[in-house]
PDB file of N, CA and C in Angstrom:
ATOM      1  N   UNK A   1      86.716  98.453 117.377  1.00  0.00           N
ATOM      2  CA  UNK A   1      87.214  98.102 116.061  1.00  0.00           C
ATOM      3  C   UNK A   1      87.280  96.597 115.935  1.00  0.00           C
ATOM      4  N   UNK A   2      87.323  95.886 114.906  1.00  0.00           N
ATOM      5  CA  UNK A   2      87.246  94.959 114.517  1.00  0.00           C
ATOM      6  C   UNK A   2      88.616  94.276 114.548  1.00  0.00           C
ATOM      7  N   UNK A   3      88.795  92.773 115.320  1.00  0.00           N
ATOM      8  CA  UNK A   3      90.185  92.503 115.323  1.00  0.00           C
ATOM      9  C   UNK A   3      90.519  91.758 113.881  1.00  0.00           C
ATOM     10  N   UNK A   4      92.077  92.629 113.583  1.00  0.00           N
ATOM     11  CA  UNK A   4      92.453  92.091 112.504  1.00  0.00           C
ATOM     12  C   UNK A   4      92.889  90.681 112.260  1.00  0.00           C
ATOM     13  N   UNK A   5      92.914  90.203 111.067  1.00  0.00           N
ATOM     14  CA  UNK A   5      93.364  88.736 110.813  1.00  0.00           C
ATOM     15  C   UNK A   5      94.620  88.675 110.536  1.00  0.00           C
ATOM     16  N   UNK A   6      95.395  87.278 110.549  1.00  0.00           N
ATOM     17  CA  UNK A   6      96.103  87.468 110.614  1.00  0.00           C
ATOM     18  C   UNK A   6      97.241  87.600 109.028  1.00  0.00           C
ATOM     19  N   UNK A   7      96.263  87.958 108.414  1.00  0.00           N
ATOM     20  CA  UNK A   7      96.628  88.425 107.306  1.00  0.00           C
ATOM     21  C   UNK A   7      96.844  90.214 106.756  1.00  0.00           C
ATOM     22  N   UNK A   8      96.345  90.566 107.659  1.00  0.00           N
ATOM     23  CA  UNK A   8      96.260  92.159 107.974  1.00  0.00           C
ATOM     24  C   UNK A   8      97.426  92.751 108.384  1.00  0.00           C
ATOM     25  N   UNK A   9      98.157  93.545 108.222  1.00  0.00           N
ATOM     26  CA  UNK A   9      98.723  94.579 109.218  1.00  0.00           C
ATOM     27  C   UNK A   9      97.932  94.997 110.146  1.00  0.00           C
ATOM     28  N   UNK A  10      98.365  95.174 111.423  1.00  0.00           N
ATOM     29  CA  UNK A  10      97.702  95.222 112.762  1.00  0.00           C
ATOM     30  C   UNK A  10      97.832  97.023 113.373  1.00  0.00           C
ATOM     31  N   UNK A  11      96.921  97.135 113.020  1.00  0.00           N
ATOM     32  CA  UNK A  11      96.772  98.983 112.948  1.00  0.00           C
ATOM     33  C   UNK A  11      96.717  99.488 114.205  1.00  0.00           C
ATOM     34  N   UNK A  12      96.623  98.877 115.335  1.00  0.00           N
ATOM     35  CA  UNK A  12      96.743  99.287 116.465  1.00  0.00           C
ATOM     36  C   UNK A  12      97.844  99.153 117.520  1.00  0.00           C
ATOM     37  N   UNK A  13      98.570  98.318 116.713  1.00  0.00           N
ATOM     38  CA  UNK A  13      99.898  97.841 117.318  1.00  0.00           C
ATOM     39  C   UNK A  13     100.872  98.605 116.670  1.00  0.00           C
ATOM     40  N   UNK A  14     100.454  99.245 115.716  1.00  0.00           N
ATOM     41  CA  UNK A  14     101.866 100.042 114.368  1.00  0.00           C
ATOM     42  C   UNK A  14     101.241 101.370 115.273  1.00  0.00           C
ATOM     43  N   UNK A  15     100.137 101.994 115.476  1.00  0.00           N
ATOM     44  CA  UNK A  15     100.217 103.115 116.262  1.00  0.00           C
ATOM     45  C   UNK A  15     100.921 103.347 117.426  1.00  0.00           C
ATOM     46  N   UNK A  16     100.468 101.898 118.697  1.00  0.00           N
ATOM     47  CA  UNK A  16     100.700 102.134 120.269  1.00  0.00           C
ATOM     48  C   UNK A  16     102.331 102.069 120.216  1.00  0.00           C
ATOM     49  N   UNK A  17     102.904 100.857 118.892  1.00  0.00           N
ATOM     50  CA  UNK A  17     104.112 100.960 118.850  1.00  0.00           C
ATOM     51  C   UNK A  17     105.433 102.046 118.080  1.00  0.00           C
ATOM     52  N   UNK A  18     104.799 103.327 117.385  1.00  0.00           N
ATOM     53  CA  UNK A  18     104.909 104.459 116.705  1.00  0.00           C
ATOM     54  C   UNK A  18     105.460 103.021 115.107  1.00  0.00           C
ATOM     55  N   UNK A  19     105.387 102.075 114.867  1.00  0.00           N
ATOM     56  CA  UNK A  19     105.724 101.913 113.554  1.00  0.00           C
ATOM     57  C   UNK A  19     105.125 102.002 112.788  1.00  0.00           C
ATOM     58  N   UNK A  20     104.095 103.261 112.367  1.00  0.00           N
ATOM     59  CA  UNK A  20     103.357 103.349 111.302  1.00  0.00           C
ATOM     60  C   UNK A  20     104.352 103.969 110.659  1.00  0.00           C
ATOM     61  N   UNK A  21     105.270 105.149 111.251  1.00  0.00           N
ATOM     62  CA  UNK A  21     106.187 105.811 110.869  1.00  0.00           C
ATOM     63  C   UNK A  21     106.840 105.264 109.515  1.00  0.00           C
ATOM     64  N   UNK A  22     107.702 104.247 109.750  1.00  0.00           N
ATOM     65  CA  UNK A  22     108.160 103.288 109.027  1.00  0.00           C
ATOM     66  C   UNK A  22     107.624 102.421 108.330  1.00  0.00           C
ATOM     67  N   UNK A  23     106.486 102.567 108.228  1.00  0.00           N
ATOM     68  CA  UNK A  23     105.433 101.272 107.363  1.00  0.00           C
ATOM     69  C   UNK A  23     105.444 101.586 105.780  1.00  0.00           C
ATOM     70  N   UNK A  24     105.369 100.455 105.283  1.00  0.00           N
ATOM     71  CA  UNK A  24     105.921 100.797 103.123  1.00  0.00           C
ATOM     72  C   UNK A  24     104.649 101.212 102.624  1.00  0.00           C
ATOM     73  N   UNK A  25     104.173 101.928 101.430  1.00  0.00           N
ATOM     74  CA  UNK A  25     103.245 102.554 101.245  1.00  0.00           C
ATOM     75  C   UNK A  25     102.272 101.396 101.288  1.00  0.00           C
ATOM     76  N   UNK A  26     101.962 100.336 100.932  1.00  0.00           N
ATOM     77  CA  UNK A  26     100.968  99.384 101.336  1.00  0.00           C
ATOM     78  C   UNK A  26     100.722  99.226 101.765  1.00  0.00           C
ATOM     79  N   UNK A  27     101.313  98.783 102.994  1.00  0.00           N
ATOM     80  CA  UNK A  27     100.602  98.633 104.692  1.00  0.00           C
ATOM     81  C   UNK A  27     100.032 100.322 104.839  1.00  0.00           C
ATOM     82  N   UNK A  28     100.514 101.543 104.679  1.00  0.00           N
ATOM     83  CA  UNK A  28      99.878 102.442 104.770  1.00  0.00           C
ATOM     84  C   UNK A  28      98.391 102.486 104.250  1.00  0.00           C
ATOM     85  N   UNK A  29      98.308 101.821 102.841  1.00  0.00           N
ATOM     86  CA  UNK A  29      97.019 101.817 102.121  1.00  0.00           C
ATOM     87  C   UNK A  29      95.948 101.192 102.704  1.00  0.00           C
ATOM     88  N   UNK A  30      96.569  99.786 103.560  1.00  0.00           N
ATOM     89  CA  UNK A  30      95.812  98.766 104.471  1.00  0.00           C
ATOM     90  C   UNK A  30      95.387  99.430 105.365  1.00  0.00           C
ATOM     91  N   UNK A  31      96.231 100.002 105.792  1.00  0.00           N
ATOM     92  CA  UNK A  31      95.696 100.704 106.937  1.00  0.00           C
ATOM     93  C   UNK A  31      94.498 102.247 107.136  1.00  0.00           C
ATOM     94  N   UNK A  32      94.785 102.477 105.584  1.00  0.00           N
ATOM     95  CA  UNK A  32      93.562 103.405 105.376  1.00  0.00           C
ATOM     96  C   UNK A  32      91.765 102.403 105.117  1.00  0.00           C
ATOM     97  N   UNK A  33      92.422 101.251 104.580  1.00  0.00           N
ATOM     98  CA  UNK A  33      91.524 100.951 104.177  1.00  0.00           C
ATOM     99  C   UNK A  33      90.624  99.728 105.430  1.00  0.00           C
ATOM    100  N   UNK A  34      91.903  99.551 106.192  1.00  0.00           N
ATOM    101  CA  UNK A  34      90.845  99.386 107.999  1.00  0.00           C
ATOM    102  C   UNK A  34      90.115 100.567 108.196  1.00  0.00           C
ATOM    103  N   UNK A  35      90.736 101.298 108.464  1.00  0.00           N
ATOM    104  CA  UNK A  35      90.282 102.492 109.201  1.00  0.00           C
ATOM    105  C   UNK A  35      88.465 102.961 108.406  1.00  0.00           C
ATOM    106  N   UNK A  36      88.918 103.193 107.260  1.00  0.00           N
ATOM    107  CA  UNK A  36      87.705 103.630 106.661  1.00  0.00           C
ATOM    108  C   UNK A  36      86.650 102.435 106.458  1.00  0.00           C
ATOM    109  N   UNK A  37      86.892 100.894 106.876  1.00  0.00           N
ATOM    110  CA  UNK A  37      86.049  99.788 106.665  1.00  0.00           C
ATOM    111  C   UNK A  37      85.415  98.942 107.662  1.00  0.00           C
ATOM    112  N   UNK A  38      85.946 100.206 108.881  1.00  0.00           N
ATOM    113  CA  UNK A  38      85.432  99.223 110.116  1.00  0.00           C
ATOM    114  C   UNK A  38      84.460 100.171 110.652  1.00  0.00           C
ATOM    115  N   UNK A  39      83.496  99.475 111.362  1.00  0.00           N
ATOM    116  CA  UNK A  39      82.315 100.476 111.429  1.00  0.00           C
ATOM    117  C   UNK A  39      82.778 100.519 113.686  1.00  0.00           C
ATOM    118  N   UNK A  40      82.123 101.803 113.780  1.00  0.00           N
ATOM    119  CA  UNK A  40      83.139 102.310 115.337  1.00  0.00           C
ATOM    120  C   UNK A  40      81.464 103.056 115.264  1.00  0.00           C
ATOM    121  N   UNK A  41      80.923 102.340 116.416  1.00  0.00           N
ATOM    122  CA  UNK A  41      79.743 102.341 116.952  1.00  0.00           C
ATOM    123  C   UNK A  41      79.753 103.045 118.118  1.00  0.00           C
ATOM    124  N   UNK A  42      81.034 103.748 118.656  1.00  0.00           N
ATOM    125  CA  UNK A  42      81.070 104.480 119.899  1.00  0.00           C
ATOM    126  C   UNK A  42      81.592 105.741 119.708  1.00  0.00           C
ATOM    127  N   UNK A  43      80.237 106.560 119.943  1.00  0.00           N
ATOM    128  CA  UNK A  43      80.792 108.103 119.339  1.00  0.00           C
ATOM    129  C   UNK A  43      82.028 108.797 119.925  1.00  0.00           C
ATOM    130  N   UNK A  44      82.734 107.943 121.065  1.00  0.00           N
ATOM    131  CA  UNK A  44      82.985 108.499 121.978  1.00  0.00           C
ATOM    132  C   UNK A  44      85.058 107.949 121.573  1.00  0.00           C
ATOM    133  N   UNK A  45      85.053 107.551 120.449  1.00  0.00           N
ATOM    134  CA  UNK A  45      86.121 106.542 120.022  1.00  0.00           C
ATOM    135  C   UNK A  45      86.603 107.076 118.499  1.00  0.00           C
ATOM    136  N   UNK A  46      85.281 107.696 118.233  1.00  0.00           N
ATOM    137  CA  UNK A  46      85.089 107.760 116.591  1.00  0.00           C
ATOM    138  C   UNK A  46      86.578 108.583 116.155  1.00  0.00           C
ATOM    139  N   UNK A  47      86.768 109.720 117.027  1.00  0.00           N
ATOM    140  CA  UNK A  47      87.493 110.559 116.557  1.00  0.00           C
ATOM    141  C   UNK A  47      89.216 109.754 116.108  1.00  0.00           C
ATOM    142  N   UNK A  48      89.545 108.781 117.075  1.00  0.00           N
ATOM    143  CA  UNK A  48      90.350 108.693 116.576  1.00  0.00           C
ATOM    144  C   UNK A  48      91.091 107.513 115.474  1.00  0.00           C
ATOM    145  N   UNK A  49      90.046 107.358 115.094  1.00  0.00           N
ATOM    146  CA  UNK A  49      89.735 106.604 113.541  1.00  0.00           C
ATOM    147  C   UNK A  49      90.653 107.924 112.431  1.00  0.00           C
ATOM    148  N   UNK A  50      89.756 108.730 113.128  1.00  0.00           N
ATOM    149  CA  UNK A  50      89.766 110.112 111.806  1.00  0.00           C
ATOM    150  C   UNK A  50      91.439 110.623 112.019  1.00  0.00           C
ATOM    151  N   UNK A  51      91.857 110.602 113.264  1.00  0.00           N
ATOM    152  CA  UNK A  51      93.244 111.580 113.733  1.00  0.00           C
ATOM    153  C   UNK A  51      93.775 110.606 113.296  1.00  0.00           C
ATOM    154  N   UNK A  52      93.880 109.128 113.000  1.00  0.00           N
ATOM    155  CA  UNK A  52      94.902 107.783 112.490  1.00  0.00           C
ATOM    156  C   UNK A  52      94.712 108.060 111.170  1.00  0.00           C
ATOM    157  N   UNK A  53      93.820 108.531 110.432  1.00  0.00           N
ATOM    158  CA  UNK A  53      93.488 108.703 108.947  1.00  0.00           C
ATOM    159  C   UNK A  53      94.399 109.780 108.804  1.00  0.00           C
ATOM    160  N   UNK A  54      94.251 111.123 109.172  1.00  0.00           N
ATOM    161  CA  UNK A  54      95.167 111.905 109.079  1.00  0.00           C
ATOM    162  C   UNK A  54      96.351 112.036 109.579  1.00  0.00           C
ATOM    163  N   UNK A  55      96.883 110.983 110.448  1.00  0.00           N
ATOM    164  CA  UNK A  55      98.620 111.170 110.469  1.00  0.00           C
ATOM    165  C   UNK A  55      99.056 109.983 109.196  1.00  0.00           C
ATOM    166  N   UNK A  56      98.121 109.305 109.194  1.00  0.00           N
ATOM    167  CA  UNK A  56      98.368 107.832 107.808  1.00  0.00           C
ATOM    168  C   UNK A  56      98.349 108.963 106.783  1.00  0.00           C
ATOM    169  N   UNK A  57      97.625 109.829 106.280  1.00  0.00           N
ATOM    170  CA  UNK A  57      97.655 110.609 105.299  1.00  0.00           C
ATOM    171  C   UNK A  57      98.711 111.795 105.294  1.00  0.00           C
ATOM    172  N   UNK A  58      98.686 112.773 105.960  1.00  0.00           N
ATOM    173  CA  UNK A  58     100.520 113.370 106.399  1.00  0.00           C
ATOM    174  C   UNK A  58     101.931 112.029 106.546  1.00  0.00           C
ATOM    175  N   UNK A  59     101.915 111.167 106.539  1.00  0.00           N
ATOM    176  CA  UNK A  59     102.964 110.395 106.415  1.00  0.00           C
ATOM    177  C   UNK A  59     103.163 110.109 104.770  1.00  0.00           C
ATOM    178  N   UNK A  60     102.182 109.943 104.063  1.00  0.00           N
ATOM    179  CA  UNK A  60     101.844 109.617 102.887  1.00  0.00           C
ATOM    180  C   UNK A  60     102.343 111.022 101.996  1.00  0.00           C
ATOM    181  N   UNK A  61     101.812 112.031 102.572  1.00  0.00           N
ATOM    182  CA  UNK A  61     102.268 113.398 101.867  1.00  0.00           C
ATOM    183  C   UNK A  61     103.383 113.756 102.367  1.00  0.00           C
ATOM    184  N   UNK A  62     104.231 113.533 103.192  1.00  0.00           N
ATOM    185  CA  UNK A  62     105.648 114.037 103.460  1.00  0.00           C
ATOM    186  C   UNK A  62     106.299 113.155 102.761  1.00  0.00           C
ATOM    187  N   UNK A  63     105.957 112.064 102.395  1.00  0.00           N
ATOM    188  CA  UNK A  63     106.873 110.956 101.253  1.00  0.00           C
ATOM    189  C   UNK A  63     106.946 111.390 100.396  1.00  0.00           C
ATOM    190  N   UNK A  64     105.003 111.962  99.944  1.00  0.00           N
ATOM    191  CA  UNK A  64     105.589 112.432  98.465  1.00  0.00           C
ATOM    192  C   UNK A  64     106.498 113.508  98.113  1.00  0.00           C
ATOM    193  N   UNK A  65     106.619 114.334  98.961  1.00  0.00           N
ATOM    194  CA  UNK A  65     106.944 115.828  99.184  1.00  0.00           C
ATOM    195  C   UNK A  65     108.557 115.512  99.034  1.00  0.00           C
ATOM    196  N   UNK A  66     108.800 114.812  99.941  1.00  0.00           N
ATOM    197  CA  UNK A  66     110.691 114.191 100.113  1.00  0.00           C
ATOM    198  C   UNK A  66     110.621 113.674  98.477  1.00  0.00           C
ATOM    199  N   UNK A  67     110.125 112.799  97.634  1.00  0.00           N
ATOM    200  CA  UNK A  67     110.385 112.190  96.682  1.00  0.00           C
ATOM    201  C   UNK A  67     110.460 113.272  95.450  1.00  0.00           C
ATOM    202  N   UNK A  68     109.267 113.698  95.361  1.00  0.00           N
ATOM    203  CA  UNK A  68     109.352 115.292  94.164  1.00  0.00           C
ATOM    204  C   UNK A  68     110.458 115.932  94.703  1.00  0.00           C
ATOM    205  N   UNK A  69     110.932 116.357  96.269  1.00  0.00           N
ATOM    206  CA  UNK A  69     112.091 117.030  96.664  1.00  0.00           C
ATOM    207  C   UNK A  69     113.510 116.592  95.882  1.00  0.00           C
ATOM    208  N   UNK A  70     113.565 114.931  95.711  1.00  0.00           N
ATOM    209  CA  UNK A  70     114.677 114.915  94.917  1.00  0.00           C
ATOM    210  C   UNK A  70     114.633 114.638  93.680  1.00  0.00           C
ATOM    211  N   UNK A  71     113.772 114.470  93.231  1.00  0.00           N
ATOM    212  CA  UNK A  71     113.507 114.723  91.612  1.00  0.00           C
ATOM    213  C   UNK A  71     113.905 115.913  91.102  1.00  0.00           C
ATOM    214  N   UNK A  72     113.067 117.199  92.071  1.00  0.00           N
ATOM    215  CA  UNK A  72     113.541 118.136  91.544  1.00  0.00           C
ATOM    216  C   UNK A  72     114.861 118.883  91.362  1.00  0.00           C
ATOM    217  N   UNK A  73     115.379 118.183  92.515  1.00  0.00           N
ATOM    218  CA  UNK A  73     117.148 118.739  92.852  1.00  0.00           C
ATOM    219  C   UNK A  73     118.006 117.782  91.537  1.00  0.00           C
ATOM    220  N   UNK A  74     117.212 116.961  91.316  1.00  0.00           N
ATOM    221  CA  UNK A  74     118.361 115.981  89.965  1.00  0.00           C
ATOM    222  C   UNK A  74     118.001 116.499  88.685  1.00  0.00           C
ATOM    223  N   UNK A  75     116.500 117.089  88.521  1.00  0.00           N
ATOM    224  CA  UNK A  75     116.078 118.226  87.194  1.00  0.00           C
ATOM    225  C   UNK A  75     116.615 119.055  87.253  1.00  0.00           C
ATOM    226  N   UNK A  76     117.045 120.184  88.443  1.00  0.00           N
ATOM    227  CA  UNK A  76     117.912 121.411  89.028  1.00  0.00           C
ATOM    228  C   UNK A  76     119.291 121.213  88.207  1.00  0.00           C
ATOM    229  N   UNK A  77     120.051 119.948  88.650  1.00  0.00           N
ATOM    230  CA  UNK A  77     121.159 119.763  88.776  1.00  0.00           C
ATOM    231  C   UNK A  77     121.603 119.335  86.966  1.00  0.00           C
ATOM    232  N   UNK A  78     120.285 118.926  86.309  1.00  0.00           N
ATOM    233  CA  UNK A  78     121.136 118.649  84.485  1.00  0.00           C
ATOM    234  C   UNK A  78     120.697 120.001  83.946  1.00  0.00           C
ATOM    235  N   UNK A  79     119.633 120.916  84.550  1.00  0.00           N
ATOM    236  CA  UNK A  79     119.385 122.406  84.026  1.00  0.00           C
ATOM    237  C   UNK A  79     120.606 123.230  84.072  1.00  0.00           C
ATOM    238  N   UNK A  80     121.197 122.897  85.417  1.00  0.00           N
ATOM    239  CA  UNK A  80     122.403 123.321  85.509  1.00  0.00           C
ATOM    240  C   UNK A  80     123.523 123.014  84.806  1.00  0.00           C
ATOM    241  N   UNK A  81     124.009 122.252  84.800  1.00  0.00           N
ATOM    242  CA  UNK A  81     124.901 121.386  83.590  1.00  0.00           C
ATOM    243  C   UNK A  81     124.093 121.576  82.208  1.00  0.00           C
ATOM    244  N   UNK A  82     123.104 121.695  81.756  1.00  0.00           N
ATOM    245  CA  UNK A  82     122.766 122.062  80.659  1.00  0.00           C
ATOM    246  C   UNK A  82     123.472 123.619  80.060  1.00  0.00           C
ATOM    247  N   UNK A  83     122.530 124.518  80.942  1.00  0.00           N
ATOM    248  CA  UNK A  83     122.683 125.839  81.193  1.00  0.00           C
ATOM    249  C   UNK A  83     124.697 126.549  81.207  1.00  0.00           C
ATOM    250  N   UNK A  84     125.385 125.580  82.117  1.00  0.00           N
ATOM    251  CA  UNK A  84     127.038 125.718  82.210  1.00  0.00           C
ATOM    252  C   UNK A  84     127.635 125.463  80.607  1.00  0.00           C
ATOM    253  N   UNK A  85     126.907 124.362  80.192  1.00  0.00           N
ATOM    254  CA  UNK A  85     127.481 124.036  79.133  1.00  0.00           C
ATOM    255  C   UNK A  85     126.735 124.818  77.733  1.00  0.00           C
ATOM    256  N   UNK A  86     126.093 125.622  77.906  1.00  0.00           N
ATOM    257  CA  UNK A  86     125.426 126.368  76.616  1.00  0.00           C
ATOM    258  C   UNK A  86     126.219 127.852  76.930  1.00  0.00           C
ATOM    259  N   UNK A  87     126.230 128.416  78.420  1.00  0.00           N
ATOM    260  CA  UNK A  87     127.380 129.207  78.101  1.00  0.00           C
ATOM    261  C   UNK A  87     128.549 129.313  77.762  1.00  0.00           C
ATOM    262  N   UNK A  88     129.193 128.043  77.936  1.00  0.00           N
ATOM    263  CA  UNK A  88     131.023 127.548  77.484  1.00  0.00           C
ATOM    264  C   UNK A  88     131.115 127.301  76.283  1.00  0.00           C
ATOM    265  N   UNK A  89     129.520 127.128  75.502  1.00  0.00           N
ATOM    266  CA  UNK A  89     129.715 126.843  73.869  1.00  0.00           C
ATOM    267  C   UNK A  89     129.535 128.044  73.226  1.00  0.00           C
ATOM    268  N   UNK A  90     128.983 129.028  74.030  1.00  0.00           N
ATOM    269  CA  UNK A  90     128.534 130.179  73.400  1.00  0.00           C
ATOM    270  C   UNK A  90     130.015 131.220  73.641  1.00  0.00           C
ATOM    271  N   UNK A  91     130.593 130.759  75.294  1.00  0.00           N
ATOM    272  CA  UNK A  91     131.788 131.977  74.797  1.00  0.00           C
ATOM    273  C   UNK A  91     132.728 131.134  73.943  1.00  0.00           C
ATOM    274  N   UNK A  92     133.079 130.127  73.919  1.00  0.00           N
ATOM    275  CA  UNK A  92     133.870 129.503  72.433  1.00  0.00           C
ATOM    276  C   UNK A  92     133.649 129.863  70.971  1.00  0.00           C
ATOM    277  N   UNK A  93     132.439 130.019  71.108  1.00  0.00           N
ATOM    278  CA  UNK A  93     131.830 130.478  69.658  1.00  0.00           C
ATOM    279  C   UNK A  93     131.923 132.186  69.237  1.00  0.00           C
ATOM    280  N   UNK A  94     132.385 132.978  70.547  1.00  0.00           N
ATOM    281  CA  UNK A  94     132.388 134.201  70.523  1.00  0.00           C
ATOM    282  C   UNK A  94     133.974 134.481  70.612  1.00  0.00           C
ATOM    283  N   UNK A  95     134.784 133.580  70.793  1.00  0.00           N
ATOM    284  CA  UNK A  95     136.325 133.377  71.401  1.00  0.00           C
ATOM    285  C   UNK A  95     136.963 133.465  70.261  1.00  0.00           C
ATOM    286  N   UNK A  96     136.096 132.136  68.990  1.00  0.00           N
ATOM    287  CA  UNK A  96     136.848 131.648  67.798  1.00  0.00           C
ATOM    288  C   UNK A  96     136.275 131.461  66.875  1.00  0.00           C
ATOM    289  N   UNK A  97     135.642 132.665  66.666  1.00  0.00           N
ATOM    290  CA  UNK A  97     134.636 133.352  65.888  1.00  0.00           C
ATOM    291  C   UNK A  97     135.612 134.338  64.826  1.00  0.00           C
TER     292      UNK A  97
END
């Protein structure tokens, strides 16, 4: 692989050191976009270009997954309060009727 500059996130040091884990979605993007821009002339290496692409990409989809996760629990949660409060108007309206 091609050594990075020092303007790069350093994609081999965020692996050996597990901080890809923790890396902000940009450096994630950088790091897709090493991976897929460096040319790996040794068939014997290639693969794990591809296995760094796909844990960079499962890190990327468990974010999104956690993020829609609480979106949906805060849509859940005014459906609910919506829903509480259309029955308390409806037995009032049936109370003092």
């Amino acid at each position: 692989m091609n050594q990075p500059s020092d303007s790069k996130p350093d994609l081999q040091s965020a692996f050996e050191t597990n901080t890809v884990w923790n890396a902000d979605a940009s450096t994630l993007q950088e790091y897709l976009r090493q991976l897929n821009s460096d040319k790996i002339i040794n068939s014997y290496v290639q693969h794990r270009a591809v296995v760094r692409a796909l844990t960079i990409n499962h890190i990327q989809l468990t974010r999104l997954i956690h993020d829609l996760d609480k979106r949906n629990n805060k849509t859940q949660l005014w459906f609910m309060i919506l829903a509480i409060g259309s029955l308390l108007i409806g037995l009032l309206g049936v109370i003092f009727h």
